[in-house]
PDB file of N, CA and C in Angstrom:
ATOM      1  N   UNK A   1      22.882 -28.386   2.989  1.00  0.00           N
ATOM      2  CA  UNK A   1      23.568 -28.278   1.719  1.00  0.00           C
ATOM      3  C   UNK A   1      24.743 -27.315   1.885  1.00  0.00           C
ATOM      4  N   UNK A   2      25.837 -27.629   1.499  1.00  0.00           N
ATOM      5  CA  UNK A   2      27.289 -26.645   1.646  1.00  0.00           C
ATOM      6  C   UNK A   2      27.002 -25.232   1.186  1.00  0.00           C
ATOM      7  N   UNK A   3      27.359 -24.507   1.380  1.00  0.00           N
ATOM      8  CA  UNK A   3      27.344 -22.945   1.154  1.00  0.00           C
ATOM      9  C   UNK A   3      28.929 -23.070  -0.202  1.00  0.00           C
ATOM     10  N   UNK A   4      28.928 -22.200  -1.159  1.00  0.00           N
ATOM     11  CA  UNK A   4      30.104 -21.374  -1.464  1.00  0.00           C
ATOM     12  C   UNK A   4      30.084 -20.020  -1.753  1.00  0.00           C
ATOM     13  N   UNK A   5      31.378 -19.610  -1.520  1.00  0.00           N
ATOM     14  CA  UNK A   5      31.805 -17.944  -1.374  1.00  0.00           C
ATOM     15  C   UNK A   5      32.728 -17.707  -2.142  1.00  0.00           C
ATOM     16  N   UNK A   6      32.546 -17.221  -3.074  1.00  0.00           N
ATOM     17  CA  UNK A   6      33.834 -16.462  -4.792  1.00  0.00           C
ATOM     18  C   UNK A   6      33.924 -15.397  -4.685  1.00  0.00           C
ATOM     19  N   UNK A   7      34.841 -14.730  -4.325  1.00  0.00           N
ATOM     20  CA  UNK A   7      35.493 -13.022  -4.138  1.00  0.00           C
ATOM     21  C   UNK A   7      36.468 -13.188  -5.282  1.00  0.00           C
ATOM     22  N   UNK A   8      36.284 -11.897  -5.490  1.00  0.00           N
ATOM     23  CA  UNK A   8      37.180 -10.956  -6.402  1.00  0.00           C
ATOM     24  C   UNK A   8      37.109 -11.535  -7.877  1.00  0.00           C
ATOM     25  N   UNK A   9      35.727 -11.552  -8.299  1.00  0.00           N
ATOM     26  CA  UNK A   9      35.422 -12.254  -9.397  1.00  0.00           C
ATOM     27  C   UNK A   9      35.659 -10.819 -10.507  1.00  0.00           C
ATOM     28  N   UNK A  10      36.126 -10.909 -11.667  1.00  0.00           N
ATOM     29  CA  UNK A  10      36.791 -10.050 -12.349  1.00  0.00           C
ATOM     30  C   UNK A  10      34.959  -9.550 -12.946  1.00  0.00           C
ATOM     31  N   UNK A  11      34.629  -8.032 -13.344  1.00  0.00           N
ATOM     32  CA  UNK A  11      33.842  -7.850 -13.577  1.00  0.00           C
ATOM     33  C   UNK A  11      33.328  -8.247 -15.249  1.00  0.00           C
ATOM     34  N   UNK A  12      33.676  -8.478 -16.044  1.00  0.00           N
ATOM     35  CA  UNK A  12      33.808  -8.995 -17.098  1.00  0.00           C
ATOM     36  C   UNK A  12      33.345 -10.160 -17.396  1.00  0.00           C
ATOM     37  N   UNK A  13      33.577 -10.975 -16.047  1.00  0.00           N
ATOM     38  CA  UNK A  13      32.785 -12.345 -15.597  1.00  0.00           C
ATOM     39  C   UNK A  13      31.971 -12.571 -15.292  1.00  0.00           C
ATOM     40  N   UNK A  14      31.590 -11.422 -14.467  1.00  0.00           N
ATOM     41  CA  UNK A  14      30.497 -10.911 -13.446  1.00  0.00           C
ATOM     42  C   UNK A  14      29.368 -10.851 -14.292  1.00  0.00           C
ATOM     43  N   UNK A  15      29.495  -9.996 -15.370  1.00  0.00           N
ATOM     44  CA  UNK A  15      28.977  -9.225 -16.494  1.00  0.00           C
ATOM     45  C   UNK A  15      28.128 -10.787 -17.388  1.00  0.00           C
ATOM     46  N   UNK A  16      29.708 -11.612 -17.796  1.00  0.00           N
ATOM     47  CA  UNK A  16      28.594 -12.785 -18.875  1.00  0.00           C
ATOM     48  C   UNK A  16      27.755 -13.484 -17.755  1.00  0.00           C
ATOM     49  N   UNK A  17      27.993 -13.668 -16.817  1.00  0.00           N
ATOM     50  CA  UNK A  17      27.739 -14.560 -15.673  1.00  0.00           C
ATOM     51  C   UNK A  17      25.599 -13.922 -15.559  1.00  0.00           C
ATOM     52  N   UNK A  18      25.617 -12.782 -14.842  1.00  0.00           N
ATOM     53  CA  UNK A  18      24.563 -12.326 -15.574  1.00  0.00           C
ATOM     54  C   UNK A  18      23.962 -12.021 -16.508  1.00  0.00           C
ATOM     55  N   UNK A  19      24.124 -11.817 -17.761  1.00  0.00           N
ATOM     56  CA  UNK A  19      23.933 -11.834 -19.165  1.00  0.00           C
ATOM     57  C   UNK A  19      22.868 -13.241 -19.360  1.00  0.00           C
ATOM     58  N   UNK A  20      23.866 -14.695 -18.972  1.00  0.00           N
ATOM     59  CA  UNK A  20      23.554 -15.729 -19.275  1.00  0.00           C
ATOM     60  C   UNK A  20      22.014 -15.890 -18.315  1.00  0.00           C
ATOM     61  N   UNK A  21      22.138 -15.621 -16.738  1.00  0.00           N
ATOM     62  CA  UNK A  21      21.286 -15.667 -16.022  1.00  0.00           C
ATOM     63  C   UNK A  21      19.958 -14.963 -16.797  1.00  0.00           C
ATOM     64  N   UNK A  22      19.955 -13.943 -17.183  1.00  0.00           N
ATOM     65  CA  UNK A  22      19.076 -13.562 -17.920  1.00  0.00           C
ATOM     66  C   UNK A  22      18.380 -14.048 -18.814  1.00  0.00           C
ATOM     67  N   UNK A  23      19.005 -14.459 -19.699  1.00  0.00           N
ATOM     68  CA  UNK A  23      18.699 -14.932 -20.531  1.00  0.00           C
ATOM     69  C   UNK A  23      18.390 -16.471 -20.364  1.00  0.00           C
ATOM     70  N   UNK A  24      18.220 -16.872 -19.829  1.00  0.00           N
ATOM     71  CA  UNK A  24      17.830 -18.611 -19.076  1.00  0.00           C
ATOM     72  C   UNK A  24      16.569 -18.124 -18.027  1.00  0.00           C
ATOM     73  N   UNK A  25      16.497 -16.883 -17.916  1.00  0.00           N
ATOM     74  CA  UNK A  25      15.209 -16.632 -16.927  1.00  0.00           C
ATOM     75  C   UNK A  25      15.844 -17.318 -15.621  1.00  0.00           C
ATOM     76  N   UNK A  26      17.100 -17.284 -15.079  1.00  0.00           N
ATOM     77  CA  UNK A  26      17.143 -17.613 -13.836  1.00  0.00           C
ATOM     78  C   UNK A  26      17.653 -16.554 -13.281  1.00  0.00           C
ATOM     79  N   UNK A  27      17.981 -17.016 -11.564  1.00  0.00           N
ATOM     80  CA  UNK A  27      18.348 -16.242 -10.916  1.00  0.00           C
ATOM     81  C   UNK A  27      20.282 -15.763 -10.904  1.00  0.00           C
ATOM     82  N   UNK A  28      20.886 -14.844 -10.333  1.00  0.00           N
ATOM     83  CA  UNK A  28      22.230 -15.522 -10.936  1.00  0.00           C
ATOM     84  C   UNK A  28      22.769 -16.827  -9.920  1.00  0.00           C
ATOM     85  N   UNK A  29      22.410 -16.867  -9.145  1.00  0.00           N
ATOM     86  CA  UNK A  29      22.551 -17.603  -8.046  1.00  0.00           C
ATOM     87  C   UNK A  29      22.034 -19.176  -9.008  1.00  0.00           C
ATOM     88  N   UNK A  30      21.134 -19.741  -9.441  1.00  0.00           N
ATOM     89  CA  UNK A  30      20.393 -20.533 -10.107  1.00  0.00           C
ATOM     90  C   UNK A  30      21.049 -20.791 -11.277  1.00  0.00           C
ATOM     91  N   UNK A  31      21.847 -19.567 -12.344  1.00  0.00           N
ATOM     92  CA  UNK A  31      22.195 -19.935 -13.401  1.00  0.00           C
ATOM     93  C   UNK A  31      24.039 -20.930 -12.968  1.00  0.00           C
ATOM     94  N   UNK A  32      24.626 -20.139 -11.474  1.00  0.00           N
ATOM     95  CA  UNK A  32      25.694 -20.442 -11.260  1.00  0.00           C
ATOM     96  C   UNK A  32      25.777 -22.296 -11.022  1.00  0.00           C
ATOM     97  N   UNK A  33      24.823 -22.948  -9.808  1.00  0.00           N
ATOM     98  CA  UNK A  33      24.366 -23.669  -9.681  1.00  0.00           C
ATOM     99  C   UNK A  33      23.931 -24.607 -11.207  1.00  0.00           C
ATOM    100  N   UNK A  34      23.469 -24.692 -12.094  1.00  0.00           N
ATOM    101  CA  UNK A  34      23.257 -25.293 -13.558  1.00  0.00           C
ATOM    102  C   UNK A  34      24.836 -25.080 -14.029  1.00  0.00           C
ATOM    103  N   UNK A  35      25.482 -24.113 -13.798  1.00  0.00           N
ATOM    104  CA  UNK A  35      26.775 -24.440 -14.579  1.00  0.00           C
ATOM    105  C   UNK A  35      27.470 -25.104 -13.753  1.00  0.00           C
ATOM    106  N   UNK A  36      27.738 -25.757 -12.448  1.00  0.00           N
ATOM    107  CA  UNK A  36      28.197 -26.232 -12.025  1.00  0.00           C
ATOM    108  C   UNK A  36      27.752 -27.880 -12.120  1.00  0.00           C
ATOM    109  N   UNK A  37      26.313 -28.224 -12.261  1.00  0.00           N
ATOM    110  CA  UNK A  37      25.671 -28.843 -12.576  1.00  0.00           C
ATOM    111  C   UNK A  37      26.121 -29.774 -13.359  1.00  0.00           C
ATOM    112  N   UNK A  38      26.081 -28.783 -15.009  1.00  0.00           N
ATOM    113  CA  UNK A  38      26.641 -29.279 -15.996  1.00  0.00           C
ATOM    114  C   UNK A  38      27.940 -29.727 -16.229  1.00  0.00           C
ATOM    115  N   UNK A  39      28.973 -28.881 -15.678  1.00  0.00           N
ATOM    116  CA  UNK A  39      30.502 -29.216 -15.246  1.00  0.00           C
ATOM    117  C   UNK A  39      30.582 -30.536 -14.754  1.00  0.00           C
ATOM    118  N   UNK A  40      30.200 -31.046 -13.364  1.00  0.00           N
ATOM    119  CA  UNK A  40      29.894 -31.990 -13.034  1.00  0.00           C
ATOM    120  C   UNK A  40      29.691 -32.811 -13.272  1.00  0.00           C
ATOM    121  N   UNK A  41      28.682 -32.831 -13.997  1.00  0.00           N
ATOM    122  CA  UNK A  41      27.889 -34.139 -15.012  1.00  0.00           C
ATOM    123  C   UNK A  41      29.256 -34.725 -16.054  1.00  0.00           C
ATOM    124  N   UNK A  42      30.164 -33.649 -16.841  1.00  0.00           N
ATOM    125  CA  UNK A  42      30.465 -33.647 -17.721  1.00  0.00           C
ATOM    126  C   UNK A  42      31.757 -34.558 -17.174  1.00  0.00           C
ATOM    127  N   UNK A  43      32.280 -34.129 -16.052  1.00  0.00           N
ATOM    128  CA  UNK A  43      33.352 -34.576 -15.078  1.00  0.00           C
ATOM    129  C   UNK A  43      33.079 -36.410 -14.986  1.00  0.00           C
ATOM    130  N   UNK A  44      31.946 -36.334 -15.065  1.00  0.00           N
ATOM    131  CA  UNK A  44      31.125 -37.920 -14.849  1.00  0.00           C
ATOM    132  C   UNK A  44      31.575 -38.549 -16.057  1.00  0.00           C
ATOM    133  N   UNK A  45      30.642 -37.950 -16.916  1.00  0.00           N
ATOM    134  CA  UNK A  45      30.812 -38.796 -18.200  1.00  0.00           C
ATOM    135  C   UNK A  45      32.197 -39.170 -18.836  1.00  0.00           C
ATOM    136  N   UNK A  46      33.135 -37.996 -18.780  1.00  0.00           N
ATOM    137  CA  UNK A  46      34.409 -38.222 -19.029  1.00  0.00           C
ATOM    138  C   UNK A  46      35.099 -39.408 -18.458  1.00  0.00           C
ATOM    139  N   UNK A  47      35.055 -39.379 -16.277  1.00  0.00           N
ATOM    140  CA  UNK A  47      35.467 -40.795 -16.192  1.00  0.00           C
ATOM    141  C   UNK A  47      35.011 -41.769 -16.724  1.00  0.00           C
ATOM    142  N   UNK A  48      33.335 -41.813 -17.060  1.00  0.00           N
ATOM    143  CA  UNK A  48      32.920 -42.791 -17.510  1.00  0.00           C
ATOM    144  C   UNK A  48      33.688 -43.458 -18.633  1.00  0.00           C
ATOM    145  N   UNK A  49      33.889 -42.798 -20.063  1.00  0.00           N
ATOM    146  CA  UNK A  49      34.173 -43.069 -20.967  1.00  0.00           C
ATOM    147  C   UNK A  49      35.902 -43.440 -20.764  1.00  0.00           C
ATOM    148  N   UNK A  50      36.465 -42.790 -19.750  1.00  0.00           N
ATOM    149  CA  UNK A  50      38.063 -43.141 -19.804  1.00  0.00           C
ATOM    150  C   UNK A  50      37.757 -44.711 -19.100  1.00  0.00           C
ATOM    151  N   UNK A  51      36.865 -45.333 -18.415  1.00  0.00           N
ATOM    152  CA  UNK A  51      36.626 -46.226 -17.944  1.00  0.00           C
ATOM    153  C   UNK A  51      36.117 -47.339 -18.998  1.00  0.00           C
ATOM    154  N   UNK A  52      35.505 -46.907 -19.633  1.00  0.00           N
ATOM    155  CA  UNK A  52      35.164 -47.539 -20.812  1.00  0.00           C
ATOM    156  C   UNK A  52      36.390 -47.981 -21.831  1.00  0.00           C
ATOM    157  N   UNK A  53      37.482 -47.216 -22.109  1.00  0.00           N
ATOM    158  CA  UNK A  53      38.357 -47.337 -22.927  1.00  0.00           C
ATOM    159  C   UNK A  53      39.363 -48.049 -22.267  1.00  0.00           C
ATOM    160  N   UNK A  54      39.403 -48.193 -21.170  1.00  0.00           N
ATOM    161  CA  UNK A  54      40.525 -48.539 -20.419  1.00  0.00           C
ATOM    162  C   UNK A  54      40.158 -50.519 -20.393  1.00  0.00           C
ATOM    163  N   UNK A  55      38.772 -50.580 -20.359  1.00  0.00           N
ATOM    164  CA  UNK A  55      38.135 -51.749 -20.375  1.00  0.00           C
ATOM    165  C   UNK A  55      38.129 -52.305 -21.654  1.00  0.00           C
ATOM    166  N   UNK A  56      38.127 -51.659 -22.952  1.00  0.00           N
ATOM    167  CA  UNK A  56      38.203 -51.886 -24.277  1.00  0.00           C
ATOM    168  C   UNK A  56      39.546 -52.110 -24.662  1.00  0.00           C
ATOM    169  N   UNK A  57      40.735 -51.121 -23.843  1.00  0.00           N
ATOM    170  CA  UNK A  57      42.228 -51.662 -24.568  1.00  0.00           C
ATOM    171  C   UNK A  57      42.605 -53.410 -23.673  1.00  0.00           C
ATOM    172  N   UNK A  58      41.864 -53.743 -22.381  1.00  0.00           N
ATOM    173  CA  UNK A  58      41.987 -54.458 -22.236  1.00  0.00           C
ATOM    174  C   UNK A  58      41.745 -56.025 -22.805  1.00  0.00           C
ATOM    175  N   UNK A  59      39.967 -55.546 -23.286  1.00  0.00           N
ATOM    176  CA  UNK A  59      39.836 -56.659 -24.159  1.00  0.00           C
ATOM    177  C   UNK A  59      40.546 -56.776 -25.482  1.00  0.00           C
ATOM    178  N   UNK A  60      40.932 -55.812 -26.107  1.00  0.00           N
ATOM    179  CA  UNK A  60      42.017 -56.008 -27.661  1.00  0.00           C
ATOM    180  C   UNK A  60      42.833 -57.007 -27.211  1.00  0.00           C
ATOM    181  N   UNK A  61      44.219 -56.374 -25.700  1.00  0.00           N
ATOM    182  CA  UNK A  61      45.091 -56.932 -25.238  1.00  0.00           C
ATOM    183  C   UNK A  61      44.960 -58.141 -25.543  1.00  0.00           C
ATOM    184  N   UNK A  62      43.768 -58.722 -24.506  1.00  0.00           N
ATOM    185  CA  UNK A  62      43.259 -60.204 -24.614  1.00  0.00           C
ATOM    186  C   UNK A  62      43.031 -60.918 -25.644  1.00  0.00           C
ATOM    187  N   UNK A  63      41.957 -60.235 -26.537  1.00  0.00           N
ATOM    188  CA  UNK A  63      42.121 -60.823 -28.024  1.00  0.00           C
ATOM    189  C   UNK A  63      43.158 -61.055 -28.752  1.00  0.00           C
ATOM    190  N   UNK A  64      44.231 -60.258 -28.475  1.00  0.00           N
ATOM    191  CA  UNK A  64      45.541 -60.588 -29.609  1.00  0.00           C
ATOM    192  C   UNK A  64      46.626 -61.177 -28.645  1.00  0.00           C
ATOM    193  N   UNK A  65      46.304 -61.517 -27.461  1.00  0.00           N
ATOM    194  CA  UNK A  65      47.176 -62.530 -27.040  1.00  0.00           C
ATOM    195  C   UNK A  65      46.465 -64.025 -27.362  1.00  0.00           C
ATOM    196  N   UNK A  66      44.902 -64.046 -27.318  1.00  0.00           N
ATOM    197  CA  UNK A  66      44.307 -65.415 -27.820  1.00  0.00           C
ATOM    198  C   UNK A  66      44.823 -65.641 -28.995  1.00  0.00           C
ATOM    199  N   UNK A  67      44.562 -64.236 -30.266  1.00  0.00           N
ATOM    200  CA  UNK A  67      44.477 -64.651 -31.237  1.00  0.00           C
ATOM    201  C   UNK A  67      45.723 -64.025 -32.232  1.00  0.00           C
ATOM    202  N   UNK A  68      46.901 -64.515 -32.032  1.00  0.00           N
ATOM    203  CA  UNK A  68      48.442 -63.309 -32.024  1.00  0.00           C
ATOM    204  C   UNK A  68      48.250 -63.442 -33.807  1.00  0.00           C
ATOM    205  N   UNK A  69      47.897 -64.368 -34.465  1.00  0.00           N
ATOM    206  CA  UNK A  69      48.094 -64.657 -35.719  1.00  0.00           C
ATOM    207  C   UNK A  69      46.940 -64.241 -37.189  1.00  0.00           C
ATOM    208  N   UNK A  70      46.542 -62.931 -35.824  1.00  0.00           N
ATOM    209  CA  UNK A  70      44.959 -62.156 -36.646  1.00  0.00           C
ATOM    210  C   UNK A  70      45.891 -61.178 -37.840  1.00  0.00           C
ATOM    211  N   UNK A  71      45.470 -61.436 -38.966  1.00  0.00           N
ATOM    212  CA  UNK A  71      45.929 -60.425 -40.192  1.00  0.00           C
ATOM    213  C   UNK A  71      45.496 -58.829 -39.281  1.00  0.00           C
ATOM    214  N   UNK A  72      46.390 -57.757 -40.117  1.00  0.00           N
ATOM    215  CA  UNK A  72      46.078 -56.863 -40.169  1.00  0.00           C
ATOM    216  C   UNK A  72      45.025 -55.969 -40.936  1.00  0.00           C
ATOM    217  N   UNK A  73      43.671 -55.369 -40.230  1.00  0.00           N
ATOM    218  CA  UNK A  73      43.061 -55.503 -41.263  1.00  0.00           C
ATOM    219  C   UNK A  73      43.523 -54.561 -42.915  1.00  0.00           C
ATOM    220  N   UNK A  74      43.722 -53.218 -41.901  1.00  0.00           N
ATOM    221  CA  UNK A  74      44.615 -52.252 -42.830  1.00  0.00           C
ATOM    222  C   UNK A  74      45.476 -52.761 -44.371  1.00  0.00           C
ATOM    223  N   UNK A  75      45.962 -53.970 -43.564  1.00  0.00           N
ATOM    224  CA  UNK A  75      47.169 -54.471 -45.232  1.00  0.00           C
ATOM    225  C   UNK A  75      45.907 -55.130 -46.127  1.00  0.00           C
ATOM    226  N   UNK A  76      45.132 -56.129 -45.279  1.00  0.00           N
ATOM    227  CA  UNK A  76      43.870 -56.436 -45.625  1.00  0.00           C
ATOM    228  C   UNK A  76      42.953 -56.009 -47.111  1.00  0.00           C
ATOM    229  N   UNK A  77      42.534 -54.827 -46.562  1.00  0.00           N
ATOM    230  CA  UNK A  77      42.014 -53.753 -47.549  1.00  0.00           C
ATOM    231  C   UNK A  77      43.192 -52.939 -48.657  1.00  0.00           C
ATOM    232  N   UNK A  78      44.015 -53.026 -48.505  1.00  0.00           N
ATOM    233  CA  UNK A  78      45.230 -52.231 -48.865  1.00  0.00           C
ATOM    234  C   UNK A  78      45.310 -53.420 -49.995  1.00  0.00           C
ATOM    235  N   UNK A  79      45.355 -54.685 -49.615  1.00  0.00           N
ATOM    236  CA  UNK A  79      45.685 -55.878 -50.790  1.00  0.00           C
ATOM    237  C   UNK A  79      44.529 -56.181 -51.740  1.00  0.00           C
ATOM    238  N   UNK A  80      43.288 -55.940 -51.428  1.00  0.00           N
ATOM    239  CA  UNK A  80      42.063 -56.106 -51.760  1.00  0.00           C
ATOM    240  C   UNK A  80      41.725 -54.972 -52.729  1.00  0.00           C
ATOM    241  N   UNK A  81      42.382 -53.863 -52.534  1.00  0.00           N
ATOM    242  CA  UNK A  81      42.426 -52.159 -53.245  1.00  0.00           C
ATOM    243  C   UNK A  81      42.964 -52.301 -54.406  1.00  0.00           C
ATOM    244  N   UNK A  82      44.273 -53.252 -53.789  1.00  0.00           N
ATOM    245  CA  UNK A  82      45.809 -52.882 -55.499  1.00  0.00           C
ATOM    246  C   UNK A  82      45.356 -54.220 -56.115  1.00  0.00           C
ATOM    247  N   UNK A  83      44.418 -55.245 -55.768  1.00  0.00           N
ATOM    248  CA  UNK A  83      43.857 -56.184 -56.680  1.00  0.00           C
ATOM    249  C   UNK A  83      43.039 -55.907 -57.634  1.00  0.00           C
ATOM    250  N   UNK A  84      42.111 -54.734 -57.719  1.00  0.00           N
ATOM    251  CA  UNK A  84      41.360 -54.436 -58.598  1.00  0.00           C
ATOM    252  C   UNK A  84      41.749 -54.021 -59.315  1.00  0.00           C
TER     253      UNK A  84
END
């Protein structure tokens, strides 16, 4: 498993960095590791979802080149509003 090495970590950092370890009952070594963890994960999900959207503006694309002559729904409701 890779080793890492962080010098000249400002003490202030140092300080929440253990605080948090404490308080999670880990080690600081253990709490550093879970935040990286979580970072990670989060790094994931994000591409995920930009992957997801990127796949969703595609299908609109597609739909309104099938279907170019789809009302808007916006004016839609907007005409349906000033009718009442």
């Amino acid at each position: 498993m890779p080793n890492l090495t962080v010098r000249n970590i400002p003490k202030d950092v140092y300080a929440v960095l253990r605080q948090d370890a404490k308080r999670h009952r880990r080690s600081l070594n253990a709490e550093i590791l879970a935040m990286l963890a979580d970072k990670a994960a989060m790094a994931r999900r994000r591409a995920s979802a930009v992957k997801a959207m990127r796949e969703i503006d595609k299908l609109r694309e597609e739909i309104a080149r099938e279907h170019p002559s789809q009302p808007d729904s916006v004016e839609l409701i907007r005409e349906d509003r000033d009718s009442r």
